[in-house]
N, C-alpha and C. Protein backbone atom coordinates (compact mmCIF):
# COMPACT_ATOMS: atom_id res chain seq x y z
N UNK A 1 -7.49 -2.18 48.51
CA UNK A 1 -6.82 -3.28 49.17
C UNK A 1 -5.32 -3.11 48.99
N UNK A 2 -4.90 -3.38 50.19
CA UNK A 2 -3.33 -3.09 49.91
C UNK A 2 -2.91 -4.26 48.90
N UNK A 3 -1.44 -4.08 48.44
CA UNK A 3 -0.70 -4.65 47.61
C UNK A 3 -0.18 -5.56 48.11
N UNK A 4 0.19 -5.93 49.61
CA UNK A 4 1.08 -7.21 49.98
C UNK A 4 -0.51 -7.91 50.62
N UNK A 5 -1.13 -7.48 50.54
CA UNK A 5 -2.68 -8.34 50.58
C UNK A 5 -3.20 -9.35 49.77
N UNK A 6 -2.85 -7.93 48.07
CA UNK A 6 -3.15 -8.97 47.08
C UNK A 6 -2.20 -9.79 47.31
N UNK A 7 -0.90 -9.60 47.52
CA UNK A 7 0.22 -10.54 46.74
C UNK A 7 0.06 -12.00 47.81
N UNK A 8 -0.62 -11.54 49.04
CA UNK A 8 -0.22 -12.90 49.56
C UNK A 8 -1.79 -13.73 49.50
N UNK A 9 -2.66 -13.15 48.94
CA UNK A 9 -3.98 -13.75 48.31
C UNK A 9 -3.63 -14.90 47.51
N UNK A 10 -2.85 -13.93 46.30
CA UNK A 10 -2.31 -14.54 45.18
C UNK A 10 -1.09 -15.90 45.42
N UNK A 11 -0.60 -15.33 46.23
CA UNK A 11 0.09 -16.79 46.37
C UNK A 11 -0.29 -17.82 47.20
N UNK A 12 -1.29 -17.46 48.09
CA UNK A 12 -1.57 -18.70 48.81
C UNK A 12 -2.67 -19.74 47.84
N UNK A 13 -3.25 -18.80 46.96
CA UNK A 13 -4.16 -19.38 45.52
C UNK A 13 -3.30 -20.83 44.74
N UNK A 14 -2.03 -19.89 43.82
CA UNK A 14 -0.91 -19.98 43.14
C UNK A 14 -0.28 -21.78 44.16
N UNK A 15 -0.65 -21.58 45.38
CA UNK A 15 0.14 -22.69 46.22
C UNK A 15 -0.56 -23.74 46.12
N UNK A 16 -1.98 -23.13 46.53
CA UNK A 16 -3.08 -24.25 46.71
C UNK A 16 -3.22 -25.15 44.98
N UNK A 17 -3.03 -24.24 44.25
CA UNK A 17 -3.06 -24.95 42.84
C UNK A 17 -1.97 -25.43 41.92
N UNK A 18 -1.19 -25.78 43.24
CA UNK A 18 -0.02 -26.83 43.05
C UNK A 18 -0.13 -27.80 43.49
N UNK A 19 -1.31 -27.94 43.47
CA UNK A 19 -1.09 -29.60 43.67
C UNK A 19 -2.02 -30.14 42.74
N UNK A 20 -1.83 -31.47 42.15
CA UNK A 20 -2.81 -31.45 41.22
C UNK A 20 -4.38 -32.42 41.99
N UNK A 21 -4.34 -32.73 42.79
CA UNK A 21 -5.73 -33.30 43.53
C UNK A 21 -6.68 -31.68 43.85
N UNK A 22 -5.47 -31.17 44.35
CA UNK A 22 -6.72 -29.57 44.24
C UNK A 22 -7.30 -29.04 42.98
N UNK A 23 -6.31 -29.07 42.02
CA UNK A 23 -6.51 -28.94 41.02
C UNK A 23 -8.00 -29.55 40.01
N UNK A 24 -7.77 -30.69 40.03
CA UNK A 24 -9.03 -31.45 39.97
C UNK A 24 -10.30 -31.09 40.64
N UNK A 25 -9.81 -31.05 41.69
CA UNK A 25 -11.24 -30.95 42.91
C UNK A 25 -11.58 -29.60 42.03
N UNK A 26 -11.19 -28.08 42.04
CA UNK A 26 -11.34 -26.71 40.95
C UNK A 26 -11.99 -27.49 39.92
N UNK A 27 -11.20 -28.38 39.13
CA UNK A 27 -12.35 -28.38 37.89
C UNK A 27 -13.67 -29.00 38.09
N UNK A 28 -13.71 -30.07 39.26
CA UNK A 28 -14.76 -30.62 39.55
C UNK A 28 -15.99 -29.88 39.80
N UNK A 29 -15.46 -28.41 41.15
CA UNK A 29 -16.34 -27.85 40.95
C UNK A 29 -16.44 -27.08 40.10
N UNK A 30 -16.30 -26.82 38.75
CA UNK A 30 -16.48 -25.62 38.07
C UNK A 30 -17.93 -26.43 37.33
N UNK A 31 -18.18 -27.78 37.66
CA UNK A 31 -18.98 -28.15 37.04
C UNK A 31 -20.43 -28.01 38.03
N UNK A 32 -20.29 -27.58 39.29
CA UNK A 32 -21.26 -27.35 39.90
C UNK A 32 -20.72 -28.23 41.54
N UNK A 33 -21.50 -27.50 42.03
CA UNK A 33 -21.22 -28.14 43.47
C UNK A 33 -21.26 -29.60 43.73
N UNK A 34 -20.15 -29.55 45.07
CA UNK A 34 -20.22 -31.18 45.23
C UNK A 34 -19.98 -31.10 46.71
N UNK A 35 -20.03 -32.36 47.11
CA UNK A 35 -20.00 -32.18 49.37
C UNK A 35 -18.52 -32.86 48.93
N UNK A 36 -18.24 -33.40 50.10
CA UNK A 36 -16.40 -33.90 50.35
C UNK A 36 -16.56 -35.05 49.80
N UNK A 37 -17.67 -36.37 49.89
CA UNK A 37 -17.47 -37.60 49.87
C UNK A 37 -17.53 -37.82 48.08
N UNK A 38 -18.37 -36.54 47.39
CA UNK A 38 -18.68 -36.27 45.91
C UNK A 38 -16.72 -36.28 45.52
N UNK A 39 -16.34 -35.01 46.10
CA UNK A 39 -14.59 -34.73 45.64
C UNK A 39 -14.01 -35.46 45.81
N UNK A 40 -14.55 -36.79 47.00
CA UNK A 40 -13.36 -37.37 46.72
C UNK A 40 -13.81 -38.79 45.99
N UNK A 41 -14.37 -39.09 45.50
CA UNK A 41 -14.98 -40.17 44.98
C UNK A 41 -13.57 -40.70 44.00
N UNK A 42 -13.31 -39.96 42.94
CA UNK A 42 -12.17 -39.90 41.98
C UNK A 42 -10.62 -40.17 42.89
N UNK A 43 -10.56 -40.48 44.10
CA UNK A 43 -9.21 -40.12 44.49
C UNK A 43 -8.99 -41.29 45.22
N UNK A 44 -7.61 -41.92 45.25
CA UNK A 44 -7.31 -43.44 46.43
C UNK A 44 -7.15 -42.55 47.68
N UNK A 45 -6.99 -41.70 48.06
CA UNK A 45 -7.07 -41.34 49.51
C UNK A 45 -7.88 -41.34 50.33
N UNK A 46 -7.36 -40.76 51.51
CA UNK A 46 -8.74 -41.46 53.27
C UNK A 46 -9.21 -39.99 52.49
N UNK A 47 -10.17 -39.97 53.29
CA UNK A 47 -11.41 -38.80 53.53
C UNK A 47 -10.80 -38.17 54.01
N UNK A 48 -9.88 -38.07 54.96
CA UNK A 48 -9.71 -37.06 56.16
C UNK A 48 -8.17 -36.31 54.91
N UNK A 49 -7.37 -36.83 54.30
CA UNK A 49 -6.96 -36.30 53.14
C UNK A 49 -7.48 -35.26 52.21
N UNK A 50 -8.89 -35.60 51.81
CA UNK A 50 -9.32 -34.81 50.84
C UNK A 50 -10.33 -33.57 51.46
N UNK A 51 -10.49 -33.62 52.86
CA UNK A 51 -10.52 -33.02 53.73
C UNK A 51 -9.55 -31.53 54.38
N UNK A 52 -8.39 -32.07 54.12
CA UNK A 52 -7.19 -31.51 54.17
C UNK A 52 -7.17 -30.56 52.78
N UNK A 53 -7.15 -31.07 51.94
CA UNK A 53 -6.96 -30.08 51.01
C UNK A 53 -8.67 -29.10 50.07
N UNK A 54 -9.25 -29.78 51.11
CA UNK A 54 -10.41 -28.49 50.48
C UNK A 54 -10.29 -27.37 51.49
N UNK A 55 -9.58 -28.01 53.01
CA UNK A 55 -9.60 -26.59 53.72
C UNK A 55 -8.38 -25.93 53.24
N UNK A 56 -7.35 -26.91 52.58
CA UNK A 56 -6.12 -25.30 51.45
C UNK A 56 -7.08 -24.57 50.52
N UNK A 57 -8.09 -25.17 50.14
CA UNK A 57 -8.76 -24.31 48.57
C UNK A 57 -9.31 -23.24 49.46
N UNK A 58 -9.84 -23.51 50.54
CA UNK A 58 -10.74 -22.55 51.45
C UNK A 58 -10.14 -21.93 52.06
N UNK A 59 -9.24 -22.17 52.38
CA UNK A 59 -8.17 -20.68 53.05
C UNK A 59 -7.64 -19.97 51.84
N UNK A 60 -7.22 -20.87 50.35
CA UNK A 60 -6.81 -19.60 49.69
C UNK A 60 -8.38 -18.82 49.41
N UNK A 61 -9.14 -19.42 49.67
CA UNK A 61 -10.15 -18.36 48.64
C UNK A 61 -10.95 -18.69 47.80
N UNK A 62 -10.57 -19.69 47.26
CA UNK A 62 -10.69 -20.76 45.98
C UNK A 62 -12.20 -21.11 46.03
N UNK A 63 -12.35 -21.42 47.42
CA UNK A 63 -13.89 -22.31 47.41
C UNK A 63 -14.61 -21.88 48.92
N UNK A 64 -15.55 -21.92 48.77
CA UNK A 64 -16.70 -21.86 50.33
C UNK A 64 -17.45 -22.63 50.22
N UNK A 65 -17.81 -23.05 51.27
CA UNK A 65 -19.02 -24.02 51.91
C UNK A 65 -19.85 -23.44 52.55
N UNK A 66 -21.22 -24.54 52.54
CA UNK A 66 -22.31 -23.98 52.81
C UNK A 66 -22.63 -25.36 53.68
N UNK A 67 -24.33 -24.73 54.57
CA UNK A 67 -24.67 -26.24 54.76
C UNK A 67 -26.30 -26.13 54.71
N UNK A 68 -26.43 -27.20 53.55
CA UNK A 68 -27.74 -27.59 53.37
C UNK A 68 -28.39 -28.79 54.05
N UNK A 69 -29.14 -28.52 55.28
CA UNK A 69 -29.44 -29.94 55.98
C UNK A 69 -28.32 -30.13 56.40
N UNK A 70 -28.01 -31.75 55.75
CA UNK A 70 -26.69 -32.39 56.83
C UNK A 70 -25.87 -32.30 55.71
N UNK A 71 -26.02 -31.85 54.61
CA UNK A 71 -24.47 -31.61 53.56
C UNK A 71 -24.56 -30.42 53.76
N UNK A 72 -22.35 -30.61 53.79
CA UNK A 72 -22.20 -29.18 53.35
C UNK A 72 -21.74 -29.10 52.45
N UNK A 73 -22.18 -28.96 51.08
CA UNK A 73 -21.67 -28.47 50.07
C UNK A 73 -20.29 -27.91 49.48
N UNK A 74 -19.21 -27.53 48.76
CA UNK A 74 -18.52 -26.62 48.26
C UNK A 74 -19.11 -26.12 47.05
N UNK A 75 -18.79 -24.71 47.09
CA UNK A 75 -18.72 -24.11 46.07
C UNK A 75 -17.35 -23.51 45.62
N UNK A 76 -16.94 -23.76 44.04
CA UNK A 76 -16.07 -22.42 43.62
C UNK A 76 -16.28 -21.26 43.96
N UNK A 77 -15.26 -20.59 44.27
CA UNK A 77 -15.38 -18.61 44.13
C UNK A 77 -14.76 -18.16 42.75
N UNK A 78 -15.97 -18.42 42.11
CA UNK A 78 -15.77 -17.76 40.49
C UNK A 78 -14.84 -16.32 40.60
N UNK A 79 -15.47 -15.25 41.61
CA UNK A 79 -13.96 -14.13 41.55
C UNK A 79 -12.82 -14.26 42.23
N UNK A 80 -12.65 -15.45 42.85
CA UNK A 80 -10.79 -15.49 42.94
C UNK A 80 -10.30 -16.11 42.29
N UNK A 81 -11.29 -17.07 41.10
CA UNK A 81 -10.94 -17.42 39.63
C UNK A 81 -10.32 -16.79 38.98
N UNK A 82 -11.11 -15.58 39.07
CA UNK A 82 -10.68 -13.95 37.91
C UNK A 82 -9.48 -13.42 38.28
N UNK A 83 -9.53 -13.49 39.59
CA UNK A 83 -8.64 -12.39 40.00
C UNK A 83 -7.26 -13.25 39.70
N UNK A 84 -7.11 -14.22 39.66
CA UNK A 84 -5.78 -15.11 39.28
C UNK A 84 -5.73 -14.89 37.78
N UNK A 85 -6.93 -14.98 37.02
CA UNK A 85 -6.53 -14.69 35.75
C UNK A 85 -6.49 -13.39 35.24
N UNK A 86 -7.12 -12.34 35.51
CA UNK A 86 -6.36 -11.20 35.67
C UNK A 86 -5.12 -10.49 35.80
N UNK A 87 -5.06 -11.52 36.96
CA UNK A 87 -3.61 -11.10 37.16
C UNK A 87 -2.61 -11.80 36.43
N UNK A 88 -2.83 -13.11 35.93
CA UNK A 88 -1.90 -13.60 34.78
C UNK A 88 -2.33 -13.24 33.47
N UNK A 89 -3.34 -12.14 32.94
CA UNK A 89 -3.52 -11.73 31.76
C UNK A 89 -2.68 -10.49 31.51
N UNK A 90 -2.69 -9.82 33.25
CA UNK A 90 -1.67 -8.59 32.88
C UNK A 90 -0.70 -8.67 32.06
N UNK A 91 0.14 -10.32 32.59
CA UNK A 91 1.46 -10.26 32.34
C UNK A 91 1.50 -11.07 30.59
N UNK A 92 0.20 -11.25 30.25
CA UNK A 92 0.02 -12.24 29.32
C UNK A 92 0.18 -10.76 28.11
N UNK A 93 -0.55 -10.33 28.22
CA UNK A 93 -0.61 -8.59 27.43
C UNK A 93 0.55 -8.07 27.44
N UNK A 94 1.24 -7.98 28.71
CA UNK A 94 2.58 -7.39 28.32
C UNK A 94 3.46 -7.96 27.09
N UNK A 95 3.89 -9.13 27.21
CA UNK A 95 4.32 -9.94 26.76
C UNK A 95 4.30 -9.99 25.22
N UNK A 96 3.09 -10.58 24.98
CA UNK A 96 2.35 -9.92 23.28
C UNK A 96 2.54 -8.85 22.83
N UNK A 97 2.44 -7.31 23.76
CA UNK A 97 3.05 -6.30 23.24
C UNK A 97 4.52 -6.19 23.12
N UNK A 98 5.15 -7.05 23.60
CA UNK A 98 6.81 -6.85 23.27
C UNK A 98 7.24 -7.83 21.95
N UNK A 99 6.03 -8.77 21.86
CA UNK A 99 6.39 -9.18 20.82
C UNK A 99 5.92 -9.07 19.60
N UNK A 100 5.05 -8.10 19.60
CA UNK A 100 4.48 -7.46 18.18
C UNK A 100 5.26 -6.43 18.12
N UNK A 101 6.07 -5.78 19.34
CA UNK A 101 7.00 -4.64 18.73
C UNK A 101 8.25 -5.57 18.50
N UNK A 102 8.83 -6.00 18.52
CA UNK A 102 9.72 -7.29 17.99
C UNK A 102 9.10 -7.52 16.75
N UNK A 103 7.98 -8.11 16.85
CA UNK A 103 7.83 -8.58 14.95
C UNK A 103 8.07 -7.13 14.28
N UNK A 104 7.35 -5.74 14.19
CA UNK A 104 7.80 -4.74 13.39
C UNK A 104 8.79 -4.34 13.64
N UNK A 105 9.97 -4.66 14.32
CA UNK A 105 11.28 -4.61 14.00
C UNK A 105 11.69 -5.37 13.23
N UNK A 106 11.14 -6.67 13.30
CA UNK A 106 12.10 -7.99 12.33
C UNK A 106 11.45 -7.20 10.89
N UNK A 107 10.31 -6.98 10.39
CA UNK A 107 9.45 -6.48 9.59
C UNK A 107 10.58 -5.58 8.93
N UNK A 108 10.65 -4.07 9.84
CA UNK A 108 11.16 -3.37 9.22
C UNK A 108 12.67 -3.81 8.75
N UNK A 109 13.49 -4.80 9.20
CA UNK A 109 14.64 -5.18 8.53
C UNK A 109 15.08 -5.52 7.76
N UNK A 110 13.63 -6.65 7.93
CA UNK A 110 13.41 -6.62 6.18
C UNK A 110 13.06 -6.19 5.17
N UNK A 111 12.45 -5.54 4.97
CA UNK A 111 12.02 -4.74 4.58
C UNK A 111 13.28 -3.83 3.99
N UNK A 112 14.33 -3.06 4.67
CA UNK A 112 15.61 -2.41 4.34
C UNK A 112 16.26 -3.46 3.69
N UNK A 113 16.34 -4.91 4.34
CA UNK A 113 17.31 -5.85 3.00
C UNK A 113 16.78 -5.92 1.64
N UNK A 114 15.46 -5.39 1.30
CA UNK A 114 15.06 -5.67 0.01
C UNK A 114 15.74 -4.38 -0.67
């Protein structure tokens, strides 16, 4: 997959989970599926609102629907879960390694003041 593929995967994800009603709705489903009138139960907004923002989760990726009978369901997409945290673990690892080579520098300094 190209690279400005991922990157604009990743940010339309990164966008959608700026808001915090999407946000919620993600943890809601991480607890298992729910239809629209379930997501929005928790929220003062119209329907046609919470409507609006499950089709942002569903264009980033975030979530799919199904239809059982006359519900249609959402589901999370557990791998564009990953792939966001993946990709913020890269930078999470980097990070830790600059700062364990930082601590055995502070280490070794001290170490020479004794």
């Amino acid at each position: 997959m190209a690279v400005d593929e991922v990157a604009a995967r990743l940010d339309r994800a990164f966008a959608a989970l700026g808001d915090p009603v999407r946000r919620a709705m993600i943890a809601r489903l991480s607890r298992g599926d729910a239809t629209v009138n379930e997501l929005a139960e928790p929220f003062t907004i119209t329907k046609q609102a919470v409507s609006r923002h499950i089709q942002v989760l569903e264009a980033a990726g975030l979530i799919t629907r199904s239809r059982d009978a006359q519900r249609r369901p959402c589901h999370l997409n557990a791998a564009a879960l990953e792939e966001l945290t993946s990709w913020i673990d890269g930078y999470r690892l980097a990070a830790e390694q600059r700062h364990r080579r930082l601590d055995a520098v502070l280490e070794t300094l001290k170490e020479q003041e004794k």
